[in-house]
PDB file of N, CA and C in Angstrom:
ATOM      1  N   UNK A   1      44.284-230.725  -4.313  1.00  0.00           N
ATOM      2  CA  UNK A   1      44.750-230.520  -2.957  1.00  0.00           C
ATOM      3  C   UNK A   1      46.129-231.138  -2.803  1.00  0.00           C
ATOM      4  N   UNK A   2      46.946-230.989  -2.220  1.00  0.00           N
ATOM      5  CA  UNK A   2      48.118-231.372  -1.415  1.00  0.00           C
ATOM      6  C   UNK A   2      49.317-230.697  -0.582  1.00  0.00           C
ATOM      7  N   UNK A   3      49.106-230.953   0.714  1.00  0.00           N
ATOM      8  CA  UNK A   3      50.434-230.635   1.885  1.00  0.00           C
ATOM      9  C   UNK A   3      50.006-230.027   2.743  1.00  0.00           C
ATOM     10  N   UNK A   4      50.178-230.290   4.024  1.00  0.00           N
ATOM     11  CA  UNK A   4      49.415-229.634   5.128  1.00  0.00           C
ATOM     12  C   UNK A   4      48.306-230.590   5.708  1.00  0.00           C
ATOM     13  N   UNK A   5      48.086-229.907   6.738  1.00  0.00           N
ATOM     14  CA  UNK A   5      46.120-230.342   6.901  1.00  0.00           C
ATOM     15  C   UNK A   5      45.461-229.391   7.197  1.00  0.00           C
ATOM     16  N   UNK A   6      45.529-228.425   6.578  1.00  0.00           N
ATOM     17  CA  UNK A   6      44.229-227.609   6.106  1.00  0.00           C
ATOM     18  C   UNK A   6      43.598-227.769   5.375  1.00  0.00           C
ATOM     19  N   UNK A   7      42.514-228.152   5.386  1.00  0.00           N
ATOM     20  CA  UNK A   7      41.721-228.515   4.286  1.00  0.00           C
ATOM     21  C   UNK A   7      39.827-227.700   4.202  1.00  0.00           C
ATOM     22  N   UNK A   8      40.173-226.665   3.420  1.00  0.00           N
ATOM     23  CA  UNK A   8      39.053-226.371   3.453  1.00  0.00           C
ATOM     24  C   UNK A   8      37.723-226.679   1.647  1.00  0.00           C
ATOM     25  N   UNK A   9      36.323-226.575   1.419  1.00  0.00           N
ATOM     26  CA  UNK A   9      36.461-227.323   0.557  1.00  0.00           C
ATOM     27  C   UNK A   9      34.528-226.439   0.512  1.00  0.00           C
ATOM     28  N   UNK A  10      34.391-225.539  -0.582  1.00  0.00           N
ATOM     29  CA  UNK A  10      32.859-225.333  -0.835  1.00  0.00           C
ATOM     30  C   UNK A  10      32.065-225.978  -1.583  1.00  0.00           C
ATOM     31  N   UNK A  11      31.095-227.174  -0.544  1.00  0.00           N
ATOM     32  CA  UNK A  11      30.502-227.327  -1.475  1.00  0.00           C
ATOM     33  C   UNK A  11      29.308-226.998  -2.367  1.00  0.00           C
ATOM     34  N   UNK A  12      29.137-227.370  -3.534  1.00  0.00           N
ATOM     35  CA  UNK A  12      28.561-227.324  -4.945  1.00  0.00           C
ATOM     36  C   UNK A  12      26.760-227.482  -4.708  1.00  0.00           C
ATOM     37  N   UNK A  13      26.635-228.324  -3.942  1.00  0.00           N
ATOM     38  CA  UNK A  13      25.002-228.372  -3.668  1.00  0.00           C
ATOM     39  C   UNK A  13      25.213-229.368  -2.340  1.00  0.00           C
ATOM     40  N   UNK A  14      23.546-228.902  -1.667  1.00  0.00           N
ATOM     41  CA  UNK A  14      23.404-229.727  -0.445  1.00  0.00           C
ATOM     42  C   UNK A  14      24.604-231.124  -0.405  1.00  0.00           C
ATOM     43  N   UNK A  15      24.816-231.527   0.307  1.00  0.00           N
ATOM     44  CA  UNK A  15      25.291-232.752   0.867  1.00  0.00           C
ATOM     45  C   UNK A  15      26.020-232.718   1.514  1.00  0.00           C
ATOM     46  N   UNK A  16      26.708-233.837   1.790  1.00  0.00           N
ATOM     47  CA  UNK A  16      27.756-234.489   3.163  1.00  0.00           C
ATOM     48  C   UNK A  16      28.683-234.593   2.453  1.00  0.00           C
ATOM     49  N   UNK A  17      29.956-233.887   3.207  1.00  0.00           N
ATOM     50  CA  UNK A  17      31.329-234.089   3.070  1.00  0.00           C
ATOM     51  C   UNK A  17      31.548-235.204   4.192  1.00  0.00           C
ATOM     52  N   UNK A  18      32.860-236.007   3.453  1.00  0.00           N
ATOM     53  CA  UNK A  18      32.950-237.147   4.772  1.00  0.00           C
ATOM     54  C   UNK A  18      34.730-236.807   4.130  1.00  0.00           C
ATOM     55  N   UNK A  19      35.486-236.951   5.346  1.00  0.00           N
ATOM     56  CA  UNK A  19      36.998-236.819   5.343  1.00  0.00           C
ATOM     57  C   UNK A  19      37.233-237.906   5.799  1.00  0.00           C
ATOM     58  N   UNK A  20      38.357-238.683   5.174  1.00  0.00           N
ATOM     59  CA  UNK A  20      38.488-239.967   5.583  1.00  0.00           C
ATOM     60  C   UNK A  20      40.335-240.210   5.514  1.00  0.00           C
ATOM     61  N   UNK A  21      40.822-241.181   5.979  1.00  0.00           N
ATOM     62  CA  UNK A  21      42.570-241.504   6.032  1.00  0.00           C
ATOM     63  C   UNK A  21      42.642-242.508   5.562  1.00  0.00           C
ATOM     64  N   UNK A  22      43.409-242.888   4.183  1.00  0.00           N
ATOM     65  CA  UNK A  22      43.395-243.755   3.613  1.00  0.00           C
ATOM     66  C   UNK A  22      43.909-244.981   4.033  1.00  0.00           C
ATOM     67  N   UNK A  23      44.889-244.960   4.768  1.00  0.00           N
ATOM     68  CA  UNK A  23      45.871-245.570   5.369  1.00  0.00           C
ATOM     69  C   UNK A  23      45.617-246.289   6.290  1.00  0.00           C
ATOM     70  N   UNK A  24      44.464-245.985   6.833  1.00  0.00           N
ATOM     71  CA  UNK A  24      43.791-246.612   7.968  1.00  0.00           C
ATOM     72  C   UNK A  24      42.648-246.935   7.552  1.00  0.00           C
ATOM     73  N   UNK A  25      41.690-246.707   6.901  1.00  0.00           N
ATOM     74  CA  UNK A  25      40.287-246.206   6.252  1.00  0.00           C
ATOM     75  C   UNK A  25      39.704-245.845   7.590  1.00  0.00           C
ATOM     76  N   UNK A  26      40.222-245.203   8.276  1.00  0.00           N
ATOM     77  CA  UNK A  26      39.347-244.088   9.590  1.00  0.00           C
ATOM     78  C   UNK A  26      38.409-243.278   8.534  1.00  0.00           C
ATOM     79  N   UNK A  27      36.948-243.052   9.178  1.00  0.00           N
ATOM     80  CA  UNK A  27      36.398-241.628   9.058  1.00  0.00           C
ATOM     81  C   UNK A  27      37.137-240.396   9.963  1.00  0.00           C
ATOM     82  N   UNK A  28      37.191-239.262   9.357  1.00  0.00           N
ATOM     83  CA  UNK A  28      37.975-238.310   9.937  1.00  0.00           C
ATOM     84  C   UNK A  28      36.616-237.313  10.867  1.00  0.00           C
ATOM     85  N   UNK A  29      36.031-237.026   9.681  1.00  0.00           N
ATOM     86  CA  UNK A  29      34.835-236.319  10.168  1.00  0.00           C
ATOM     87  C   UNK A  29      33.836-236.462   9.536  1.00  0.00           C
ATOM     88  N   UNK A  30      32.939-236.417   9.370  1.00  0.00           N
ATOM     89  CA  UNK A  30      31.884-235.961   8.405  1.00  0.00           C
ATOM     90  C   UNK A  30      30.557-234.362   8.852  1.00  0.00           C
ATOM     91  N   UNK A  31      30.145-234.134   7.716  1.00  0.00           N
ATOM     92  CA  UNK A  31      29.811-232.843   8.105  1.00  0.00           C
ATOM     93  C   UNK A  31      28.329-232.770   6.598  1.00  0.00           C
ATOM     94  N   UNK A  32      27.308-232.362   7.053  1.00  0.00           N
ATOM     95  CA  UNK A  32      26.073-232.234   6.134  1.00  0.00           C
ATOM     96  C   UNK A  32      26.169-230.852   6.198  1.00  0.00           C
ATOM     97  N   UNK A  33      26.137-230.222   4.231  1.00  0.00           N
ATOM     98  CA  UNK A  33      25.891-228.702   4.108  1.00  0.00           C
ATOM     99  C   UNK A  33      25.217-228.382   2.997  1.00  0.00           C
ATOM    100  N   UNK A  34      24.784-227.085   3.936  1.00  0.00           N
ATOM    101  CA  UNK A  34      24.235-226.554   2.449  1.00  0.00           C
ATOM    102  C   UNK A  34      24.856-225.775   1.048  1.00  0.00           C
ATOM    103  N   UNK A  35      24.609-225.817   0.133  1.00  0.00           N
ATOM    104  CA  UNK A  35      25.071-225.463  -0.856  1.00  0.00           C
ATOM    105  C   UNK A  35      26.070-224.042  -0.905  1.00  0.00           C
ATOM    106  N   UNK A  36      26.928-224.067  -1.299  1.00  0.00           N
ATOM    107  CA  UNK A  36      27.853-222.535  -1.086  1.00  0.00           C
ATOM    108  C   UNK A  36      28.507-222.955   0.441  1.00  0.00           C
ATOM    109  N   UNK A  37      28.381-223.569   1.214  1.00  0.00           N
ATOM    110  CA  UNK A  37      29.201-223.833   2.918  1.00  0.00           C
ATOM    111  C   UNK A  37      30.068-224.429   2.086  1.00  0.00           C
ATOM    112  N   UNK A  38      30.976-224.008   3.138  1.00  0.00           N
ATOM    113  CA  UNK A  38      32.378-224.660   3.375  1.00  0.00           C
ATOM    114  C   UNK A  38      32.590-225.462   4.556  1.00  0.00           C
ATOM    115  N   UNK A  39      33.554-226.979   4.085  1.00  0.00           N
ATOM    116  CA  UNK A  39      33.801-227.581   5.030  1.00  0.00           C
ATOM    117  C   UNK A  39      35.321-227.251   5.142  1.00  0.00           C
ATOM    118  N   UNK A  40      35.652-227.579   6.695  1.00  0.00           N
ATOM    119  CA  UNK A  40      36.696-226.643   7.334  1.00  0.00           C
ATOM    120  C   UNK A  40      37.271-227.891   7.997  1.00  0.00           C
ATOM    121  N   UNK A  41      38.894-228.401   8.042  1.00  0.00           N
ATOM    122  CA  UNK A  41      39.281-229.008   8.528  1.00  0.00           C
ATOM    123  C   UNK A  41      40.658-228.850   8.484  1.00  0.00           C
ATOM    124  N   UNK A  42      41.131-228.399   9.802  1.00  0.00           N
ATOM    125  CA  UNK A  42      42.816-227.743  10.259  1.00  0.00           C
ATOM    126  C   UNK A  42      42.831-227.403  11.373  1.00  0.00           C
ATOM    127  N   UNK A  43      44.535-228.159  12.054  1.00  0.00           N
ATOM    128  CA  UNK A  43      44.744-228.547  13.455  1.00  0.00           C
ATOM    129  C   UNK A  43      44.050-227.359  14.456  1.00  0.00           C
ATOM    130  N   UNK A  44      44.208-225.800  13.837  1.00  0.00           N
ATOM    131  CA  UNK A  44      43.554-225.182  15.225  1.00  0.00           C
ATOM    132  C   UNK A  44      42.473-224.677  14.320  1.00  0.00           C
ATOM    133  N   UNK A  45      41.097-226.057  14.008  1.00  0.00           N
ATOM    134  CA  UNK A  45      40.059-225.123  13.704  1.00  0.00           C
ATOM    135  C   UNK A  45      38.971-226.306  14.660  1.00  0.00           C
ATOM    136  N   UNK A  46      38.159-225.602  15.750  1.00  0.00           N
ATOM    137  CA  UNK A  46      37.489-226.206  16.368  1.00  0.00           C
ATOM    138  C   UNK A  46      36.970-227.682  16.358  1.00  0.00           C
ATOM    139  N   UNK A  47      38.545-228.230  17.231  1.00  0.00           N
ATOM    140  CA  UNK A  47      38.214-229.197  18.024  1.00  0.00           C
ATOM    141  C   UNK A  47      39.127-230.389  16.996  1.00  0.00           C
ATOM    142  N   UNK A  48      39.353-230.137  15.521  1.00  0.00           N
ATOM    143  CA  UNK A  48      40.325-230.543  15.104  1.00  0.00           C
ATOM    144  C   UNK A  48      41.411-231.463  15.691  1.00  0.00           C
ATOM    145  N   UNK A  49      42.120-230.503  16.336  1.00  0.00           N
ATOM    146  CA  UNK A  49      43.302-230.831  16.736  1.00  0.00           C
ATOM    147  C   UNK A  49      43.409-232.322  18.089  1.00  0.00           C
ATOM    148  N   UNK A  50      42.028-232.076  18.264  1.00  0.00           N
ATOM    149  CA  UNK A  50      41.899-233.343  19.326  1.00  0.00           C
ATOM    150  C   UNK A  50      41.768-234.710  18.423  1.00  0.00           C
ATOM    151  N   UNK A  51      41.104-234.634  16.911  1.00  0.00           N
ATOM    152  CA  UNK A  51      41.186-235.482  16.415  1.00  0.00           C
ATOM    153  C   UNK A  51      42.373-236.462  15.878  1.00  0.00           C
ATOM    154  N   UNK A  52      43.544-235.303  15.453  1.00  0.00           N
ATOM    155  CA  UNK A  52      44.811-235.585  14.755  1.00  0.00           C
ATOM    156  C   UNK A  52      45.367-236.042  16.081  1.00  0.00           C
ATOM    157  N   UNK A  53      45.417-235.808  17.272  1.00  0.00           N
ATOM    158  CA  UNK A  53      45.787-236.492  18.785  1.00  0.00           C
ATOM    159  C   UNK A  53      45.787-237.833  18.672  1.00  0.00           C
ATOM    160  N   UNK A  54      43.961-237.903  18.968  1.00  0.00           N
ATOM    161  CA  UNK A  54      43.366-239.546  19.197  1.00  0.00           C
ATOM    162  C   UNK A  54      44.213-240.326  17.797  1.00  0.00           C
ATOM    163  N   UNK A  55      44.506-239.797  17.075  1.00  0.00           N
ATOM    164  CA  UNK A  55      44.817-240.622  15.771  1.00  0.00           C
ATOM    165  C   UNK A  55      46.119-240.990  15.934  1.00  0.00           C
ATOM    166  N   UNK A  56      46.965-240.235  15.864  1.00  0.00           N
ATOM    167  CA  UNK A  56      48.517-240.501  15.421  1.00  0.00           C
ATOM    168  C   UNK A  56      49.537-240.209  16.974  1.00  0.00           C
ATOM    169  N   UNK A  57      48.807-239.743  17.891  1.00  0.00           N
ATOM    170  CA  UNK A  57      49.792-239.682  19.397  1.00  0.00           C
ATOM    171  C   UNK A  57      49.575-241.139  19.988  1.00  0.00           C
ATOM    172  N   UNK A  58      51.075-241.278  20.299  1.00  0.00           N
ATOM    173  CA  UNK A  58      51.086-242.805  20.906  1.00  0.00           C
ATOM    174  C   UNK A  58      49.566-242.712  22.104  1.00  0.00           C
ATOM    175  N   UNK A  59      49.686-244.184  22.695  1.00  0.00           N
ATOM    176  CA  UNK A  59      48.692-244.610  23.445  1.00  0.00           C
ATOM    177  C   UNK A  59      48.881-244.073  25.029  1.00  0.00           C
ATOM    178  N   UNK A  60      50.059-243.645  25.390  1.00  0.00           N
ATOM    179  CA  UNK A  60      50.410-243.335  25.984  1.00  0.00           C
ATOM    180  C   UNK A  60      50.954-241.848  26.715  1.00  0.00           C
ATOM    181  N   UNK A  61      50.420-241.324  25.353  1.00  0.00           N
ATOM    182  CA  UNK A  61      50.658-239.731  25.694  1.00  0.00           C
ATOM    183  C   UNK A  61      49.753-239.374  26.475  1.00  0.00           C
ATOM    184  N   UNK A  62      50.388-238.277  27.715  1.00  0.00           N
ATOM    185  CA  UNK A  62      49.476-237.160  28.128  1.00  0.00           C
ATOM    186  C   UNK A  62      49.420-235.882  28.040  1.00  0.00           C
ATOM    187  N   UNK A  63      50.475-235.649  27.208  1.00  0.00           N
ATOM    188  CA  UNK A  63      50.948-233.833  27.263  1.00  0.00           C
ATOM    189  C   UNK A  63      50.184-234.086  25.396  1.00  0.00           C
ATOM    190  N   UNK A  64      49.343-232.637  25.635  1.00  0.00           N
ATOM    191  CA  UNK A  64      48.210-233.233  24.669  1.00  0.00           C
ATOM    192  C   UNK A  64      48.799-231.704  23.574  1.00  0.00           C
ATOM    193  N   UNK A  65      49.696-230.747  24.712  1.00  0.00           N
ATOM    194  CA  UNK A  65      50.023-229.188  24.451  1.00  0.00           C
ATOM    195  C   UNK A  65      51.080-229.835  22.851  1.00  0.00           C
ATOM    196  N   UNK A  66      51.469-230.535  22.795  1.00  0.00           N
ATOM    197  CA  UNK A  66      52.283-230.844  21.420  1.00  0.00           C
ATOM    198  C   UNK A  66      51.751-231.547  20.513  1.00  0.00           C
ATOM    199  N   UNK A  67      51.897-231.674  19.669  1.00  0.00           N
ATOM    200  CA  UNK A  67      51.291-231.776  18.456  1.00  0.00           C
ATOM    201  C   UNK A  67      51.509-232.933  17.929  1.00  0.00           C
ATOM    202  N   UNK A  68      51.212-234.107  17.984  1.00  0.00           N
ATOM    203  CA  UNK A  68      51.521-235.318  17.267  1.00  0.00           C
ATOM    204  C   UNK A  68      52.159-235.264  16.007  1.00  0.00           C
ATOM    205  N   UNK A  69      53.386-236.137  15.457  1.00  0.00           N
ATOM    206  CA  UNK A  69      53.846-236.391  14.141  1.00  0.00           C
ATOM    207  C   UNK A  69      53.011-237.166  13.807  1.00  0.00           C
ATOM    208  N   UNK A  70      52.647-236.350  12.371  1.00  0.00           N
ATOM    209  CA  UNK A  70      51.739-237.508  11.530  1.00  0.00           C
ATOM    210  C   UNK A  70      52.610-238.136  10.330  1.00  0.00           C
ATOM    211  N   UNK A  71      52.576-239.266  10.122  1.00  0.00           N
ATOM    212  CA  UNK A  71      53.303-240.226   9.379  1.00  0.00           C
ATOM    213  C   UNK A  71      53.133-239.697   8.478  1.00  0.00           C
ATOM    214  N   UNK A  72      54.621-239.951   7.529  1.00  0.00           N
ATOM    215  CA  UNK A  72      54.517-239.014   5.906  1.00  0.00           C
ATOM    216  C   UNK A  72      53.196-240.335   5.119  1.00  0.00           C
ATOM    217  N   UNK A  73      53.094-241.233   5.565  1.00  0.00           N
ATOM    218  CA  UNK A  73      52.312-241.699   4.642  1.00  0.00           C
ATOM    219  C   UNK A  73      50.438-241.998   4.519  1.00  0.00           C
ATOM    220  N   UNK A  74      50.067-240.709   5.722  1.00  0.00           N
ATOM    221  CA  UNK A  74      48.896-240.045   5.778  1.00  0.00           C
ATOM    222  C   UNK A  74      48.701-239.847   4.884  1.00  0.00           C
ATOM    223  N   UNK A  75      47.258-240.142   4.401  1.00  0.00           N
ATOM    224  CA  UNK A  75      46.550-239.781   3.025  1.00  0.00           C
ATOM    225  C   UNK A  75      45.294-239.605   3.397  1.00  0.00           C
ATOM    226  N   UNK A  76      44.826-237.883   3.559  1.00  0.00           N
ATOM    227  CA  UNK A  76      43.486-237.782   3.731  1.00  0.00           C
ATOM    228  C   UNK A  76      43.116-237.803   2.203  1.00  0.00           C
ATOM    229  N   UNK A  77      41.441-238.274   2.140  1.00  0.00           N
ATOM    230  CA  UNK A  77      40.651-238.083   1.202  1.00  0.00           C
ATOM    231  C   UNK A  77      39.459-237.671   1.583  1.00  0.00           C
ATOM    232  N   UNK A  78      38.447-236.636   0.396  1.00  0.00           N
ATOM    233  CA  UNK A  78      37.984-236.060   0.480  1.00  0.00           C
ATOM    234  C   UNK A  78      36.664-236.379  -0.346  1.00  0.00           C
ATOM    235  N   UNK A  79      35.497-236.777   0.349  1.00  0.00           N
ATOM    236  CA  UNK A  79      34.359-237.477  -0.261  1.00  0.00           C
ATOM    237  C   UNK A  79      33.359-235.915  -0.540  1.00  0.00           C
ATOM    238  N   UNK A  80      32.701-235.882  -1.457  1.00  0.00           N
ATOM    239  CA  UNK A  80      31.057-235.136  -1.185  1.00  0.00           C
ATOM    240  C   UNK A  80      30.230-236.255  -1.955  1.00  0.00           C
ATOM    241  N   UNK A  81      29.155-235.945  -1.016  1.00  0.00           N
ATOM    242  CA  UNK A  81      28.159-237.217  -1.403  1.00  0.00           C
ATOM    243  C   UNK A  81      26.555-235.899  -1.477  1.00  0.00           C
ATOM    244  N   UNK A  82      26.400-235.871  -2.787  1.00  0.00           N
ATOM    245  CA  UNK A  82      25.019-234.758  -2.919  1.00  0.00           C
ATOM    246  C   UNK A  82      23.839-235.501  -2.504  1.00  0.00           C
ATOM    247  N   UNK A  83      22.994-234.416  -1.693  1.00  0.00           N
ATOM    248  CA  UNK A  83      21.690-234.709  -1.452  1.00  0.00           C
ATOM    249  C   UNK A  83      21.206-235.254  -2.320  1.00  0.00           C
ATOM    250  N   UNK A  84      19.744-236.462  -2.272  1.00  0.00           N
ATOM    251  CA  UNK A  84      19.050-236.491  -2.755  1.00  0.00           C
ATOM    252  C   UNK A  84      18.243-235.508  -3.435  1.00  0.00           C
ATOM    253  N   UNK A  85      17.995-235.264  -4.076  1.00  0.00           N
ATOM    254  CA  UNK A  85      16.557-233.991  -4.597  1.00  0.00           C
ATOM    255  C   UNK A  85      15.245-234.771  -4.804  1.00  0.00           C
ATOM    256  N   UNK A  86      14.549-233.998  -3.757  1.00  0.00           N
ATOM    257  CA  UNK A  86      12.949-234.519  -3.982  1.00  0.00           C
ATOM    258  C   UNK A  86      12.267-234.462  -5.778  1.00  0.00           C
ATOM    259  N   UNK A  87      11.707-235.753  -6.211  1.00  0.00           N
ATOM    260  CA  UNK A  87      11.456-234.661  -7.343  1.00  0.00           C
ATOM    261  C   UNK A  87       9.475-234.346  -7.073  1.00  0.00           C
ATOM    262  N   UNK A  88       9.052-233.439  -7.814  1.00  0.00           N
ATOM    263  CA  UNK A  88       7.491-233.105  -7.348  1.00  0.00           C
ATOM    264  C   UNK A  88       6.406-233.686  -8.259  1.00  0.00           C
TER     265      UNK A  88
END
């Protein structure tokens, strides 16, 4: 991966994707899937864009219509953590 924040990502078997900012060690999102889903994360993909807001727009913003600068030294990372498997 690198440039942008689009980040989309299929995973391999059941589990939790967790998106995280290195820079801060914020959780970004996290998201539980099933195998073959894709996790989806980019400014206009539902509800996104409110996140990259709360994060990097001063404390003081209210015009929410522009888009926060995110610091060149943002570093998302990208966890999958696989389900357990029952065994029988």
């Amino acid at each position: 991966m690198g440039g942008g924040l689009d980040i989309e990502y299929r995973v391999p078997a059941n589990g939790t994707v967790i998106l995280a900012e290195r820079t801060s060690g914020r959780i970004v999102a996290t998201e539980s899937l099933e195998e073959g889903d894709s996790f989806k994360f980019a400014p206009n993909y539902q509800g996104c864009s409110e996140v990259i807001f709360s994060m990097f727009a001063p404390a003081n913003a209210v015009d929410t219509s522009e888009f926060p600068r995110v610091p060149t030294n943002t570093v998302f990372q990208l966890y999958f953590v696989p389900a357990k498997v029952k065994k029988e």
